[in-house]
N, C-alpha and C. Protein backbone atom coordinates (compact mmCIF):
# COMPACT_ATOMS: atom_id res chain seq x y z
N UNK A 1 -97.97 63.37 -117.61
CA UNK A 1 -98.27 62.02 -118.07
C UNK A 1 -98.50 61.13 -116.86
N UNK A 2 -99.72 60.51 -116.83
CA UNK A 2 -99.92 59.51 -115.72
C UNK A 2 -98.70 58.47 -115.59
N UNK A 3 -99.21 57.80 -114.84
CA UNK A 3 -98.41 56.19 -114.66
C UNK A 3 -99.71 54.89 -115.31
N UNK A 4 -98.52 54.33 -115.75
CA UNK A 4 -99.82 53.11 -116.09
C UNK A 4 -100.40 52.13 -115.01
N UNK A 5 -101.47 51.75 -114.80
CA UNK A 5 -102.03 51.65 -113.87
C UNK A 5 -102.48 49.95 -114.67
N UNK A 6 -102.81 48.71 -113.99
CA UNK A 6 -103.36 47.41 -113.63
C UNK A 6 -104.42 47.42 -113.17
N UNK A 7 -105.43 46.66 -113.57
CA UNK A 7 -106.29 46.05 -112.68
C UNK A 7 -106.89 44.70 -113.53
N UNK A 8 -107.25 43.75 -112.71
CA UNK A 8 -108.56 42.84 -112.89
C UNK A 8 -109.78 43.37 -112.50
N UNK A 9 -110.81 43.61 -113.39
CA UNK A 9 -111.96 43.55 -112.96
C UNK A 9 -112.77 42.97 -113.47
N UNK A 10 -113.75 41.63 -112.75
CA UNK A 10 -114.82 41.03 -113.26
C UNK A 10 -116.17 41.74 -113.18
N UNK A 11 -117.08 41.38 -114.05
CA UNK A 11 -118.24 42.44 -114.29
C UNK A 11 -118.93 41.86 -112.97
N UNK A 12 -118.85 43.04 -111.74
CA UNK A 12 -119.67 42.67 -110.96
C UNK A 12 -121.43 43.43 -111.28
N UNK A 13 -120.83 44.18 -111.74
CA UNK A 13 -122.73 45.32 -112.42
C UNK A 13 -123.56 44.83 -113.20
N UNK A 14 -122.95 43.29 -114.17
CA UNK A 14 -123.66 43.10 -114.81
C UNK A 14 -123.21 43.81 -116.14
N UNK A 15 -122.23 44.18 -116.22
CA UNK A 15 -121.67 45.28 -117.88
C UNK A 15 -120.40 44.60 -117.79
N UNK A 16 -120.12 43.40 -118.81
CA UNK A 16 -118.39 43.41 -118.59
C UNK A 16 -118.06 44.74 -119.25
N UNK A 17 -116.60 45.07 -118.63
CA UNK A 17 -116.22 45.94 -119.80
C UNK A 17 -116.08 47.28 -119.11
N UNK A 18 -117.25 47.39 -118.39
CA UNK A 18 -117.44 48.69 -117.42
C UNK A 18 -116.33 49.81 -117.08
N UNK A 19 -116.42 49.16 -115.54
CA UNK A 19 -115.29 49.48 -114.87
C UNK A 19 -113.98 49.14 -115.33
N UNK A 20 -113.59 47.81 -116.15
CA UNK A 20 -112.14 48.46 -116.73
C UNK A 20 -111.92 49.39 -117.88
N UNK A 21 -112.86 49.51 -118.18
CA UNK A 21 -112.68 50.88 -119.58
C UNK A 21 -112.71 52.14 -118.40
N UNK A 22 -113.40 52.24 -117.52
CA UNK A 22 -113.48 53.59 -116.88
C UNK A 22 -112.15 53.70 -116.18
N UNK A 23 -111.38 52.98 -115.60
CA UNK A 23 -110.07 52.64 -114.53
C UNK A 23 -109.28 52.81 -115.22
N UNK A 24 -109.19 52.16 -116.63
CA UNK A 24 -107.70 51.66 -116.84
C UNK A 24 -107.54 52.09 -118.49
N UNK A 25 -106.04 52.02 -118.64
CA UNK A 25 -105.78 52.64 -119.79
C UNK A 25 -105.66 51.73 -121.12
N UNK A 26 -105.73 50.43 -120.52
CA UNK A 26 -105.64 49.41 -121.88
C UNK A 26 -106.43 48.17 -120.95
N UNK A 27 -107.08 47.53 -122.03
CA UNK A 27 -108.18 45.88 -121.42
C UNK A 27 -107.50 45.07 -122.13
N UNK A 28 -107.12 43.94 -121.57
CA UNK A 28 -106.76 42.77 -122.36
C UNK A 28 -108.16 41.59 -121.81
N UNK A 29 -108.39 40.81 -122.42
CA UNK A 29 -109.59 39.80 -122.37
C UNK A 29 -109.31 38.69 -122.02
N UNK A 30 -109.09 38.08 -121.66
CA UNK A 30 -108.38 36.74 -121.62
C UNK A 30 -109.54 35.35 -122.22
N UNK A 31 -109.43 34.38 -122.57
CA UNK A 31 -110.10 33.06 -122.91
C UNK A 31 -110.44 32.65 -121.85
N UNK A 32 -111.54 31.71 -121.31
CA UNK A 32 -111.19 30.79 -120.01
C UNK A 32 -110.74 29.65 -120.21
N UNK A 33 -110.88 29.40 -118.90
CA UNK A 33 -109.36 27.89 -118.71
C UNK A 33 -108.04 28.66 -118.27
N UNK A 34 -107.75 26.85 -118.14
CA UNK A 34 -106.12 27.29 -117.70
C UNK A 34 -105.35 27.45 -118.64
N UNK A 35 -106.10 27.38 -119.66
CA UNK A 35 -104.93 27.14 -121.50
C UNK A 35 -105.30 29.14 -121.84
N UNK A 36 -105.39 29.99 -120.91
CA UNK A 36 -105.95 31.35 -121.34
C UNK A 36 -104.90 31.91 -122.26
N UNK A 37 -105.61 32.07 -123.00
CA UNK A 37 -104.65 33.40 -124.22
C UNK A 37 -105.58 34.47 -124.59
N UNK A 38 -105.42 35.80 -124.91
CA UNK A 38 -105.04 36.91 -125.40
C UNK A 38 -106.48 37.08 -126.48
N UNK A 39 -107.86 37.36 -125.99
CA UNK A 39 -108.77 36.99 -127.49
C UNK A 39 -109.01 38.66 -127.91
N UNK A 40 -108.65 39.57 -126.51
CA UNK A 40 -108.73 41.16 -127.14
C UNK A 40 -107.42 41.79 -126.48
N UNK A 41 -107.16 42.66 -127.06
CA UNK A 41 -106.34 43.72 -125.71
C UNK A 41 -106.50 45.08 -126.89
N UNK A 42 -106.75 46.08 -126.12
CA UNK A 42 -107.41 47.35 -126.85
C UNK A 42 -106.57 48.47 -125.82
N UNK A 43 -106.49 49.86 -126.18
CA UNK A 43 -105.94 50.88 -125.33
C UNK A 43 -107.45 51.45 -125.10
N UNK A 44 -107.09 52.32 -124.33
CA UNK A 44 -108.11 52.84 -123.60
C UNK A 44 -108.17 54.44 -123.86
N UNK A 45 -108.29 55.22 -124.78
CA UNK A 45 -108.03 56.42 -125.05
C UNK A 45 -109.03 57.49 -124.58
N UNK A 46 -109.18 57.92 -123.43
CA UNK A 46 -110.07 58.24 -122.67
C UNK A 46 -109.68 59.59 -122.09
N UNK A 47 -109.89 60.29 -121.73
CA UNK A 47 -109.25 61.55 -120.68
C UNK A 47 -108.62 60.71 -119.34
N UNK A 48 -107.37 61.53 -118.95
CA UNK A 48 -107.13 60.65 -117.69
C UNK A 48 -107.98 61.16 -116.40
N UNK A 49 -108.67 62.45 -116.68
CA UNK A 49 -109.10 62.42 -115.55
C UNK A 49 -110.62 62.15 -115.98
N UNK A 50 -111.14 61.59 -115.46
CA UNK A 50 -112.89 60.64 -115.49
C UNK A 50 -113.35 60.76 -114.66
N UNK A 51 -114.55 61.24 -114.82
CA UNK A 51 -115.64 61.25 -113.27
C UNK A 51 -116.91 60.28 -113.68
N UNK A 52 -117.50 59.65 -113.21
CA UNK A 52 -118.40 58.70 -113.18
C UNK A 52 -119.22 58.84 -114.39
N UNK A 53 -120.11 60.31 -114.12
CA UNK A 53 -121.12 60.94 -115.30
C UNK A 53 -120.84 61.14 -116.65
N UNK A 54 -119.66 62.23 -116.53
CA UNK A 54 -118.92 62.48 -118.03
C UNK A 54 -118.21 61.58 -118.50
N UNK A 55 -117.83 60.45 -118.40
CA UNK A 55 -116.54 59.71 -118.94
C UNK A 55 -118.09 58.02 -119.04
N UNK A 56 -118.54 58.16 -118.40
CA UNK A 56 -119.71 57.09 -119.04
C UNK A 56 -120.93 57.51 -120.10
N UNK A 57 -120.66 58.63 -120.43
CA UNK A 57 -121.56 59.57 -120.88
C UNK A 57 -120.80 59.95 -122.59
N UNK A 58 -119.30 59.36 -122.45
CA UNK A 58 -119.07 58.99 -123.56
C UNK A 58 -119.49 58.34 -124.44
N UNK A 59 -119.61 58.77 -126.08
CA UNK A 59 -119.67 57.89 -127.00
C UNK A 59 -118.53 56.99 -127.10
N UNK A 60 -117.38 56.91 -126.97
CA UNK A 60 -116.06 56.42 -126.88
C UNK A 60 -116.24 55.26 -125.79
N UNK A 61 -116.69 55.49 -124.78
CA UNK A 61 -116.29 54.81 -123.25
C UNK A 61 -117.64 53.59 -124.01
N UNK A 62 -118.90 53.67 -124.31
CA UNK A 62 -119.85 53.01 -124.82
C UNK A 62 -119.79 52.26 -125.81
N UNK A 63 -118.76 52.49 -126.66
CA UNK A 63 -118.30 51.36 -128.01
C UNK A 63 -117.79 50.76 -127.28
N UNK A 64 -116.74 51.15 -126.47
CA UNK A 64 -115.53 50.50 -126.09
C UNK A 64 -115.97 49.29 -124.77
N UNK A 65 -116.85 49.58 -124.55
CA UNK A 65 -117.52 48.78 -123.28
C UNK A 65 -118.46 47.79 -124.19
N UNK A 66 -119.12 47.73 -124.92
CA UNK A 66 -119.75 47.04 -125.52
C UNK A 66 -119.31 46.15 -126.22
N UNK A 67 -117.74 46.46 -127.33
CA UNK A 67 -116.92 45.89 -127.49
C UNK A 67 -116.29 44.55 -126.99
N UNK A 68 -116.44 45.20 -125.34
CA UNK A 68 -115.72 44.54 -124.61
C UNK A 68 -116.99 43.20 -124.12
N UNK A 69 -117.96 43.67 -124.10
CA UNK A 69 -119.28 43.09 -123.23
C UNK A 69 -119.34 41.95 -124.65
N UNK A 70 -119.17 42.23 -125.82
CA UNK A 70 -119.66 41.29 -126.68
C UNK A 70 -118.50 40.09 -127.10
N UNK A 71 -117.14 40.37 -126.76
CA UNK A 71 -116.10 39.43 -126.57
C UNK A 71 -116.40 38.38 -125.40
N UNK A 72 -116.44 39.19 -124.11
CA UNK A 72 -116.67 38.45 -123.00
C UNK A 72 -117.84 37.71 -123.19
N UNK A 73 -119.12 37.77 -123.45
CA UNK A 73 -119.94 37.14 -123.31
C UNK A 73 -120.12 35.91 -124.72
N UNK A 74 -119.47 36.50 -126.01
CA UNK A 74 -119.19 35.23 -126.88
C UNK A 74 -119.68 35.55 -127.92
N UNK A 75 -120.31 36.92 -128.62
CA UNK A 75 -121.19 37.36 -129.30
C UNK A 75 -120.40 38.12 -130.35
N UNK A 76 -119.03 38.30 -130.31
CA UNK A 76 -117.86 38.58 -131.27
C UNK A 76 -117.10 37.71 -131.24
């Protein structure tokens, strides 16, 4: 069993959603402002081990990123 692992990542690629679905084992979303609360937080049910090709090459990793891309940007 891994360790649970943190990160912030802002969509620098142009995909929110990306790189923390590929990194990490759960996304939380936050609102902006300083008043931020909680508008997603999802697990990340992924293989722990991911390589760039196969783990973006998911149908899973592609909902879940899109998901994420359509919260962040305001479209859910």
């Amino acid at each position: 069993m891994s360790s649970p692992r943190a990160s912030e990542s802002p969509a620098h690629d142009g995909r929110p959603g990306a790189e923390s679905v590929y990194v990490g084992d759960r996304v939380v979303v936050l609102s902006p402002g300083p008043g931020s609360r909680i508008v997603l937080d999802v697990p990340v049910e992924l293989p722990d081990e991911r390589d760039q090709l196969t783990t973006r090459g998911l149908p899973e990793f592609t909902a879940l990123r899109t998901k994420i891309g359509q919260v962040v940007r305001g479209t859910r």
